[in-house]
C-alpha atoms as a PDB file:
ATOM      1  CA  UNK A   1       0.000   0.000   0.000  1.00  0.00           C
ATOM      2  CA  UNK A   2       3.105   2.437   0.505  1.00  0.00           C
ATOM      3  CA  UNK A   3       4.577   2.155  -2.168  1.00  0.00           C
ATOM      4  CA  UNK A   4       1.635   3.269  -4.156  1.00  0.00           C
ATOM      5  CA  UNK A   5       1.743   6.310  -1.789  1.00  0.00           C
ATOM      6  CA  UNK A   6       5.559   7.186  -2.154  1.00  0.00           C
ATOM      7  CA  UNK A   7       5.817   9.015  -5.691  1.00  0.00           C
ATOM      8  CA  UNK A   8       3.894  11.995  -3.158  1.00  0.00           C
ATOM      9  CA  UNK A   9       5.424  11.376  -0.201  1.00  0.00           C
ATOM     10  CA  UNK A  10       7.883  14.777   0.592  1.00  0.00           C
ATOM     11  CA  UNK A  11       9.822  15.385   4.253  1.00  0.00           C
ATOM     12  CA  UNK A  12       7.509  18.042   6.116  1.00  0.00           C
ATOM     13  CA  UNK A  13      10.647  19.401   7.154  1.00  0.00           C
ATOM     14  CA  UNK A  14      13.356  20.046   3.814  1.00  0.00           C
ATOM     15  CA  UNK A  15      10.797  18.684   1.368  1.00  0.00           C
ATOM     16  CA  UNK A  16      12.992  15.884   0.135  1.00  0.00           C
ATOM     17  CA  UNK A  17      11.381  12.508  -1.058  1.00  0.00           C
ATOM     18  CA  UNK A  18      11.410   9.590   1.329  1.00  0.00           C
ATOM     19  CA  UNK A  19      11.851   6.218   1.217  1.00  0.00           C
ATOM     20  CA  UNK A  20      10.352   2.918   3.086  1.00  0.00           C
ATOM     21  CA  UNK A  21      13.196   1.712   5.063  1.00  0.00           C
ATOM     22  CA  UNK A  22      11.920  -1.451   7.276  1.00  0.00           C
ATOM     23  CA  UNK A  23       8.952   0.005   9.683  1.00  0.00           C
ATOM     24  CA  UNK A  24       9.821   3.484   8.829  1.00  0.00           C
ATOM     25  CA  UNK A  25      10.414   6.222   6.071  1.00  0.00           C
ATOM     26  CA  UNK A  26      13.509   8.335   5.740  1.00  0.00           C
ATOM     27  CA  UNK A  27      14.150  11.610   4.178  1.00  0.00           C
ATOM     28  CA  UNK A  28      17.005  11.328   0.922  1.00  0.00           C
ATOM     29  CA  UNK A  29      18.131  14.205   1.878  1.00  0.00           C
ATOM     30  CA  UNK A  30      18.513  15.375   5.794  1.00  0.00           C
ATOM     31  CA  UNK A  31      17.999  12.117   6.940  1.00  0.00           C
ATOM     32  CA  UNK A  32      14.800  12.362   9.343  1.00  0.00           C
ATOM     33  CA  UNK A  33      13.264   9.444  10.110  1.00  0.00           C
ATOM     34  CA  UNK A  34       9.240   9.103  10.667  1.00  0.00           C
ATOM     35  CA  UNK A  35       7.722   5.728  11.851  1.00  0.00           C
ATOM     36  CA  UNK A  36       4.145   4.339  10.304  1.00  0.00           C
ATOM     37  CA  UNK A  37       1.735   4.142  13.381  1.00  0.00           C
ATOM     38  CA  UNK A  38      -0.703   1.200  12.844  1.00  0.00           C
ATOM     39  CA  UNK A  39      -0.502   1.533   9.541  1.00  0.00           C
ATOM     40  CA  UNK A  40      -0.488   5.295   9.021  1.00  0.00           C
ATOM     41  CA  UNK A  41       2.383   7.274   7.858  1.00  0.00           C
ATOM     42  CA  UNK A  42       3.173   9.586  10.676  1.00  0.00           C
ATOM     43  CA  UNK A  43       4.528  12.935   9.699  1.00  0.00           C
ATOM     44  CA  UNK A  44       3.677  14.796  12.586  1.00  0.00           C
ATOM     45  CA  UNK A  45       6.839  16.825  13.628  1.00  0.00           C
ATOM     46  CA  UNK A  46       7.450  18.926  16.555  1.00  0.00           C
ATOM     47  CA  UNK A  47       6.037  22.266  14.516  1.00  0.00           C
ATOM     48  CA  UNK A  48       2.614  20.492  14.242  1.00  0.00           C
ATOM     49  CA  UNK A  49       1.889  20.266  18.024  1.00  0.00           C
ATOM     50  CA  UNK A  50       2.316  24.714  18.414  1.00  0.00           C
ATOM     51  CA  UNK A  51      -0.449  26.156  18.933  1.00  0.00           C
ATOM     52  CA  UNK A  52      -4.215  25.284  18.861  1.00  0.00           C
ATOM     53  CA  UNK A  53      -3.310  21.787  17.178  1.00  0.00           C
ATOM     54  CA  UNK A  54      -2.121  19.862  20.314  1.00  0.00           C
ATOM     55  CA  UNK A  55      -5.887  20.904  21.539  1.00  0.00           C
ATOM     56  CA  UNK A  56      -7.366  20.322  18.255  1.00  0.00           C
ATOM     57  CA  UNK A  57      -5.973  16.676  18.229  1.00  0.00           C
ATOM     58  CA  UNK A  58      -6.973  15.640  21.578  1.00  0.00           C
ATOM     59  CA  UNK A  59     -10.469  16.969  21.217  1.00  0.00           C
ATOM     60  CA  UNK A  60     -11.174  14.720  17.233  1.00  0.00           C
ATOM     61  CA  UNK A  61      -9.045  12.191  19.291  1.00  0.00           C
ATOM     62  CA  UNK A  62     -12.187  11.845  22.110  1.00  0.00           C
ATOM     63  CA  UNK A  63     -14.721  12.794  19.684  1.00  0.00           C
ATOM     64  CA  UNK A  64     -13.807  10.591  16.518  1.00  0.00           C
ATOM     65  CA  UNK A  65     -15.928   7.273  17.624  1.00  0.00           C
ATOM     66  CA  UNK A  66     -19.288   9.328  17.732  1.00  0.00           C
ATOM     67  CA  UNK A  67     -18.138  12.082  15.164  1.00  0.00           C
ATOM     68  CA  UNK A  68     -20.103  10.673  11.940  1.00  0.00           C
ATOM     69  CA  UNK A  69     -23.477  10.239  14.425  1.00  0.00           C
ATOM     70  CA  UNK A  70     -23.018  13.775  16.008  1.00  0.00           C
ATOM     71  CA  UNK A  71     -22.200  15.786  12.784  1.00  0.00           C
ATOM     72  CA  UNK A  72     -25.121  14.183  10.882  1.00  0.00           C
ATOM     73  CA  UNK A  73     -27.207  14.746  13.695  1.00  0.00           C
ATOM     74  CA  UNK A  74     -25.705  18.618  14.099  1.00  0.00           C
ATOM     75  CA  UNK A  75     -26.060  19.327  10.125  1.00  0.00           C
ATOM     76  CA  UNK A  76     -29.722  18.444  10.036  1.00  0.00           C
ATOM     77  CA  UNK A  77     -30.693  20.861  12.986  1.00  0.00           C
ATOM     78  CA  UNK A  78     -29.618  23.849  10.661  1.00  0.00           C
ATOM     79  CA  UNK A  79     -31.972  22.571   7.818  1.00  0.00           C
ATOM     80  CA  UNK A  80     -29.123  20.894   5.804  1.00  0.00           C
ATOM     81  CA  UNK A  81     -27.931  17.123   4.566  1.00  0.00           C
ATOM     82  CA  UNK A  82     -24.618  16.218   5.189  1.00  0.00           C
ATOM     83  CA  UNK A  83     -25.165  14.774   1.308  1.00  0.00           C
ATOM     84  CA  UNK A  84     -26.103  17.878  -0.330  1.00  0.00           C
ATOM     85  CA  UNK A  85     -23.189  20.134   1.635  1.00  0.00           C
ATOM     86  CA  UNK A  86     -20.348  17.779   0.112  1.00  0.00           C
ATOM     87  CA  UNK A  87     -21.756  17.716  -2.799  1.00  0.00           C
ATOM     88  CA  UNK A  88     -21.868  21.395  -3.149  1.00  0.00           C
ATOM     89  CA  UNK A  89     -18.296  21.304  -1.655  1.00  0.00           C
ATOM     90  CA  UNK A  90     -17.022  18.751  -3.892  1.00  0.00           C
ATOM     91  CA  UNK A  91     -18.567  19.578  -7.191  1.00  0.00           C
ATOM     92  CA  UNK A  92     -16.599  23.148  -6.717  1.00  0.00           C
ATOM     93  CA  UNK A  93     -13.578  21.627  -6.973  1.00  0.00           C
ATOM     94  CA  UNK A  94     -13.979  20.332 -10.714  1.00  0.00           C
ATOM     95  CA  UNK A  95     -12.307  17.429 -10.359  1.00  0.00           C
ATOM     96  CA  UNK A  96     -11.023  15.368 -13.296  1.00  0.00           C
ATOM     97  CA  UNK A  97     -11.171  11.679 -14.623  1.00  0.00           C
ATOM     98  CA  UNK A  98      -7.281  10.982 -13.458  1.00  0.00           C
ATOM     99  CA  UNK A  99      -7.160  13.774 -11.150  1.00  0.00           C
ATOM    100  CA  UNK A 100      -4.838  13.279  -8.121  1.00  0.00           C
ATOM    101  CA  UNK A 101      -6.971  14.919  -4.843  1.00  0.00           C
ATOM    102  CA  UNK A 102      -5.610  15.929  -1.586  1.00  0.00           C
ATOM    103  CA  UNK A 103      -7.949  16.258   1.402  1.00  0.00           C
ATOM    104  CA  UNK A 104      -6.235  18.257   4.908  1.00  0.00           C
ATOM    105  CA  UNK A 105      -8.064  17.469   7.307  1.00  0.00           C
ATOM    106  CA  UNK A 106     -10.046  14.571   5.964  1.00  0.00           C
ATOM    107  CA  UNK A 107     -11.643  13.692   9.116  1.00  0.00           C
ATOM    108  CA  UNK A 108     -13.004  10.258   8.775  1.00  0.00           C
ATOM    109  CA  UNK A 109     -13.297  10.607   4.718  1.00  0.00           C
ATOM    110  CA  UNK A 110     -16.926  11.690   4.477  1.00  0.00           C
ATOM    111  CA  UNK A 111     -16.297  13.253   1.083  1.00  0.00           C
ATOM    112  CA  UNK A 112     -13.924  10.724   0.281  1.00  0.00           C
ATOM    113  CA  UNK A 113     -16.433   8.919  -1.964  1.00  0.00           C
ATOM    114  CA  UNK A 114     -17.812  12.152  -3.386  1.00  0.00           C
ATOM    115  CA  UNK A 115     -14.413  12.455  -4.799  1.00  0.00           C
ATOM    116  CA  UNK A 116     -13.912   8.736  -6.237  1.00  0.00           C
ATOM    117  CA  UNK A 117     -17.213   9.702  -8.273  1.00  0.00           C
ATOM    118  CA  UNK A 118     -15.333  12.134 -10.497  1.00  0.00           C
ATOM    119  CA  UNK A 119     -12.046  10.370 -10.680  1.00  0.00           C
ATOM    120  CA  UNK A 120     -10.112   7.006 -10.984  1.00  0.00           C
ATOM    121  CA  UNK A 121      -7.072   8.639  -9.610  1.00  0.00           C
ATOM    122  CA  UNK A 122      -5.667   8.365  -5.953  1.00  0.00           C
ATOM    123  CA  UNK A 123      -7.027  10.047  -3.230  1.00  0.00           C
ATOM    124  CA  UNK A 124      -5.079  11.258  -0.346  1.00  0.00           C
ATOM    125  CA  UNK A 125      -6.374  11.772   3.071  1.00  0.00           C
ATOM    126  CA  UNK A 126      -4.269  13.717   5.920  1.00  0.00           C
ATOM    127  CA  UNK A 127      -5.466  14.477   9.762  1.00  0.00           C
ATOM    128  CA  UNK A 128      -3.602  15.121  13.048  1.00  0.00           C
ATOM    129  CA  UNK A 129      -5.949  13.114  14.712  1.00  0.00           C
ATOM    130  CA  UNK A 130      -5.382   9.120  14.530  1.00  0.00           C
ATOM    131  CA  UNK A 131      -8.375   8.327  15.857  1.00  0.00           C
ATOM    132  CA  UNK A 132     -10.155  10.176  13.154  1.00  0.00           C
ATOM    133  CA  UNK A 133      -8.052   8.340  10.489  1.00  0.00           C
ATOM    134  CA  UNK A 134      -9.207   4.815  11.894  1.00  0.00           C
ATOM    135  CA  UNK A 135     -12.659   5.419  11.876  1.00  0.00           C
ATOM    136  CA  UNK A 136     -11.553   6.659   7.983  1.00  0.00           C
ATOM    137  CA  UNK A 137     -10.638   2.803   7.803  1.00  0.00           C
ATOM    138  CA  UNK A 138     -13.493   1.246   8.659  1.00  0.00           C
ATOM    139  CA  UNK A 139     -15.481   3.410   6.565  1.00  0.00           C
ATOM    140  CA  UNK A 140     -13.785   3.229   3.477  1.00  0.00           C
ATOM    141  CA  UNK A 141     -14.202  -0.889   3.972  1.00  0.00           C
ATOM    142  CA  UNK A 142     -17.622  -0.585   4.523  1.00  0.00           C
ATOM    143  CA  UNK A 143     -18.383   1.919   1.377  1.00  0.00           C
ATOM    144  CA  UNK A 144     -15.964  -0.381  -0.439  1.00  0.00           C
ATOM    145  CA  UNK A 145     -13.576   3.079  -1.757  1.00  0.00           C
ATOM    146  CA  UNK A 146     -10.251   1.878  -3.144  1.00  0.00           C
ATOM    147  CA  UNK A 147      -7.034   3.520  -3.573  1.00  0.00           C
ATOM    148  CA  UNK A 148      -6.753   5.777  -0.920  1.00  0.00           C
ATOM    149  CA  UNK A 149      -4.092   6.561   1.318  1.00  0.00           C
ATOM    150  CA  UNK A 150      -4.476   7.874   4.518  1.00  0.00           C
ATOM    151  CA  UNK A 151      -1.364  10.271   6.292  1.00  0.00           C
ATOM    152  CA  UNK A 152      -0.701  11.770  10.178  1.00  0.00           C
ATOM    153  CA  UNK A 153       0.424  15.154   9.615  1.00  0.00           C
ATOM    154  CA  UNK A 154      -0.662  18.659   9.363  1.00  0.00           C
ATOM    155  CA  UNK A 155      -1.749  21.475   7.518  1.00  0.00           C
ATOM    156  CA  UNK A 156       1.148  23.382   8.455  1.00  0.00           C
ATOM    157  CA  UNK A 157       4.008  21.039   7.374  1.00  0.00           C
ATOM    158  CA  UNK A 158       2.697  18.817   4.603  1.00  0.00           C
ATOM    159  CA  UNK A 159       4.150  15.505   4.200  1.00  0.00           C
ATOM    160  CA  UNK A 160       4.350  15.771   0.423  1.00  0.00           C
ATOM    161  CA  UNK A 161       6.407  17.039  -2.732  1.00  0.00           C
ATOM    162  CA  UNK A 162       5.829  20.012  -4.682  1.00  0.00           C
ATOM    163  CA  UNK A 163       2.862  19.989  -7.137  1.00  0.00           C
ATOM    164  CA  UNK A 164       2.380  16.491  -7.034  1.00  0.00           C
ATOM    165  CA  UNK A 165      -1.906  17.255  -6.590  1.00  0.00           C
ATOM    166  CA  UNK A 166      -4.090  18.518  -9.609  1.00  0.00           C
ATOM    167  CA  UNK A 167      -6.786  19.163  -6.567  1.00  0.00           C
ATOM    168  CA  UNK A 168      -6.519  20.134  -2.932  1.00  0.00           C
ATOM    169  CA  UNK A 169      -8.966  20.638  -0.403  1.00  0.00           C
ATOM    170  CA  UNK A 170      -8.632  21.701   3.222  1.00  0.00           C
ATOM    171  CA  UNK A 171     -12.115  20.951   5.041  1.00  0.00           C
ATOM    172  CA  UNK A 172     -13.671  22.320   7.565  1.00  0.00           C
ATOM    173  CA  UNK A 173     -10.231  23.133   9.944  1.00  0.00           C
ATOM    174  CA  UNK A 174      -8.982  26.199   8.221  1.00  0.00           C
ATOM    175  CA  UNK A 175     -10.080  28.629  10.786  1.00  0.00           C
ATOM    176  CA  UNK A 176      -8.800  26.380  13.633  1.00  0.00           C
ATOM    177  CA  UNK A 177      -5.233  25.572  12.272  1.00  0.00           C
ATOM    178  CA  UNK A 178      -2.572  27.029  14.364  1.00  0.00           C
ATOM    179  CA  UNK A 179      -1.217  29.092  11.329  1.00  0.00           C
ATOM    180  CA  UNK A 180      -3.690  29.058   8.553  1.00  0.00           C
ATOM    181  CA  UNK A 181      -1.486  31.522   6.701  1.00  0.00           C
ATOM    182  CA  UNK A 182       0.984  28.573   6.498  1.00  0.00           C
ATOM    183  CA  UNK A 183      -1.384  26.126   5.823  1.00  0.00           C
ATOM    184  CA  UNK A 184      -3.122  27.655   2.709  1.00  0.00           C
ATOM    185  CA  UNK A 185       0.542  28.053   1.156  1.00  0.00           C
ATOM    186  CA  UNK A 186       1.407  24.522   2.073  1.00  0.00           C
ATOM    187  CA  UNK A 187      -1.632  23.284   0.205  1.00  0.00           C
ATOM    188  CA  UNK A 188      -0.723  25.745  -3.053  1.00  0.00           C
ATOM    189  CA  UNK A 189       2.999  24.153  -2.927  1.00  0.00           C
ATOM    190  CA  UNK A 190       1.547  20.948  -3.378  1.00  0.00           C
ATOM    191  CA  UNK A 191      -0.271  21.840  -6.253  1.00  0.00           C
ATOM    192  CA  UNK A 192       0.491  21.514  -9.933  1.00  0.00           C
ATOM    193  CA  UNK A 193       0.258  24.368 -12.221  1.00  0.00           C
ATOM    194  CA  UNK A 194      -3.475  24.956 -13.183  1.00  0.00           C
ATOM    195  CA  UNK A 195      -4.419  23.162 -10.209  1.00  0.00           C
ATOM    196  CA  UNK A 196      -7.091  24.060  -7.518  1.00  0.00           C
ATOM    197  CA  UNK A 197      -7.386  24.868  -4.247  1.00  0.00           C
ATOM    198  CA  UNK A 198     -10.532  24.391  -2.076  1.00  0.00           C
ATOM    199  CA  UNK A 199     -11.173  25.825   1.102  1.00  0.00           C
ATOM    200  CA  UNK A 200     -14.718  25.362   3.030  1.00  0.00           C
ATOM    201  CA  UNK A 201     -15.175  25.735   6.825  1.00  0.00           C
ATOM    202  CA  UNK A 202     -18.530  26.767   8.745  1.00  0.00           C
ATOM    203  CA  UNK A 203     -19.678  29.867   9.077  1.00  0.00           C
ATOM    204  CA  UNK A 204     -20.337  31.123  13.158  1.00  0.00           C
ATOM    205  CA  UNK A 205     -22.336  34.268  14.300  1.00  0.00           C
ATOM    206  CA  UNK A 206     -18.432  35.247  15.629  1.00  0.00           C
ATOM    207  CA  UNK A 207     -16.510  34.143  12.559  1.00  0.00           C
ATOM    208  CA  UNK A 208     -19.104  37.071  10.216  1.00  0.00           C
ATOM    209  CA  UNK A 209     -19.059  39.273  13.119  1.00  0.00           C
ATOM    210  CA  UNK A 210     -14.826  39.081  13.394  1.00  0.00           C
ATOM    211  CA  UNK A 211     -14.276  38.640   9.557  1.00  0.00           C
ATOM    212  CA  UNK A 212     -12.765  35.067  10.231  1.00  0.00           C
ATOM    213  CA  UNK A 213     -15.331  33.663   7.277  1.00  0.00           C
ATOM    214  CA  UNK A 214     -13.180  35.756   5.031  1.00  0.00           C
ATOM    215  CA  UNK A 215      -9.565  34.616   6.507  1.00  0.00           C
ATOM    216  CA  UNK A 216      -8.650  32.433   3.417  1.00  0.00           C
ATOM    217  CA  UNK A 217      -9.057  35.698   1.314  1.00  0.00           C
ATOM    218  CA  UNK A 218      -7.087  37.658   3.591  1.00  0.00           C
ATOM    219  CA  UNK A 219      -4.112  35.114   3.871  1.00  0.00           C
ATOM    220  CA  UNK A 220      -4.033  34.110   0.203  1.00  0.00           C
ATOM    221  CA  UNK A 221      -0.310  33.409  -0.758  1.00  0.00           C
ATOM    222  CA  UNK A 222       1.407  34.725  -4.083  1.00  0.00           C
ATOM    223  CA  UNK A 223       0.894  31.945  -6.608  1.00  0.00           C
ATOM    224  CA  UNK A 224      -2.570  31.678  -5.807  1.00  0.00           C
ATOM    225  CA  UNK A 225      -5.730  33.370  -7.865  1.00  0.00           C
ATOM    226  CA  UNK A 226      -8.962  33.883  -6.249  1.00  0.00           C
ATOM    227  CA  UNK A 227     -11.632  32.281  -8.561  1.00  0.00           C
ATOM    228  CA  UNK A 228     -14.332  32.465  -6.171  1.00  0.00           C
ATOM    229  CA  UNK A 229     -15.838  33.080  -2.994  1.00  0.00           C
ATOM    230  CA  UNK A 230     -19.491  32.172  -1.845  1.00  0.00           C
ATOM    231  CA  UNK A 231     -21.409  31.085   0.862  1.00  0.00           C
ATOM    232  CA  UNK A 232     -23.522  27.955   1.033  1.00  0.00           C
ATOM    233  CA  UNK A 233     -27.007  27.440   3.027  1.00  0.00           C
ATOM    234  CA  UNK A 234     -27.483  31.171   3.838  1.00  0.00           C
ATOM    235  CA  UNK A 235     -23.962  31.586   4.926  1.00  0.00           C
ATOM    236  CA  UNK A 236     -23.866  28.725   7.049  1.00  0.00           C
ATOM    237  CA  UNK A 237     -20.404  27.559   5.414  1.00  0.00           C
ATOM    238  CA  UNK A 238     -18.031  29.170   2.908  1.00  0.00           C
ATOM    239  CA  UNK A 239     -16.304  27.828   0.074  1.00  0.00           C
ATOM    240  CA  UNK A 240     -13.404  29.314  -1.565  1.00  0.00           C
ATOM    241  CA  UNK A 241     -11.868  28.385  -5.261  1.00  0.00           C
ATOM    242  CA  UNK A 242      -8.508  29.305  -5.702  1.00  0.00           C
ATOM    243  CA  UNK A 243      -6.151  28.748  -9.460  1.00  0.00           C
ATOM    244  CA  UNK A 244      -2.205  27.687  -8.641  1.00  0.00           C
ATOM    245  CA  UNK A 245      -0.300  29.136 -10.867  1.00  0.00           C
END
């Protein structure tokens, strides 16, 4: 399963390919070492843990057995399906028939299969949390989803080499991550050339009140083009459509 996963793979750190070295991967280049963690590849270096993250990890840690229940639950109190949201989110991202897609933050792969409808290609799945990433296991075995790979590591420090993803998406975290500034130019490093980048997060009474729903706007990175910017479910979420150039 790795080594399907390794032509991405990138040290977080010096962004150096990696290779599978007995129960571990190494960095070609400075040498770092990260260990795979019940099957996960875990990228999570000290940088990850500043910040809200270390929080942000325990909390989807305790939460991640009754997350799919809960959010499903939550969604439909605010008049909204949990299927029609992703597939507004999803269908933004024009994804293609071979297309390469990057979730951050995949939680336990809800829109995983969303994607797989638009594209044979491989999907990759990151989270801090490895709770959340297990219960992205036994999901993807009971929707019967192939060809994904799942990663620890964070939005901050991505695990991966540069433009290696025709799409990216970073759901529903952005306005938690401990440095979303880094985070958004992580995801357009990753990305080819006439790739996209998807942001979508929820919408609070604070976040329109502080400006925070417009935060992926404000931190943009050169490189990136602002395609579009809209709210879903009378501005109960956001989405935002960025072009890597």
């Amino acid at each position: 399963m790795l080594e399907g996963l390794l032509k991405f793979l990138g040290c977080p750190k010096c962004g150096c390919g990696v290779e599978l070295s007995d129960s571990y991967l190494k960095c070609r280049c400075c040498g770092r070492s990260f260990p795979i963690r019940e099957g996960f590849p875990d990228f999570r270096v000290g940088e990850c843990f500043k910040g809200v993250n270390t929080l942000q990890r325990i909390l989807y840690n305790m939460y991640a057995p009754f997350y799919d229940v809960l959010e499903s639950r939550l969604i439909k109190l605010y008049g909204v399906t949990e299927d029609s949201l992703r597939e507004e989110v999803v269908s933004s991202m024009d994804i293609g028939g071979g297309d390469a897609v990057l979730e951050v933050s995949v939680g336990t792969c809800g829109n995983v299969p969303y994607f797989r409808r638009f594209t044979e290609g491989p999907i990759v799945g990151l989270d801090i949390s490895e709770k959340m990433l297990s219960r992205c296991v036994e999901n993807l075995g009971m929707w019967s989803v192939e060809d994904v790979y799942l990663v620890l590591g964070c939005g901050e420090y991505l695990p991966f080499k540069e433009g290696v993803f025709d799409r990216v998406l970073i759901g529903g975290a952005f306005t938690y991550f401990s440095d979303p500034r880094r985070a958004l130019r992580e995801a357009a490093r990753v990305t080819r050339a006439g790739g996209f980048v998807v942001v979508y997060d929820q919408v609070t009474f604070i976040d329109r009140a502080t400006g925070r729903d417009k935060l992926p706007v404000r931190v943009k990175p050169e490189g990136l083009e602002l395609l579009s910017y809209r709210y879903l479910f009378g501005k109960l979420f956001y989405v935002a459509k960025f072009l890597k150039h």
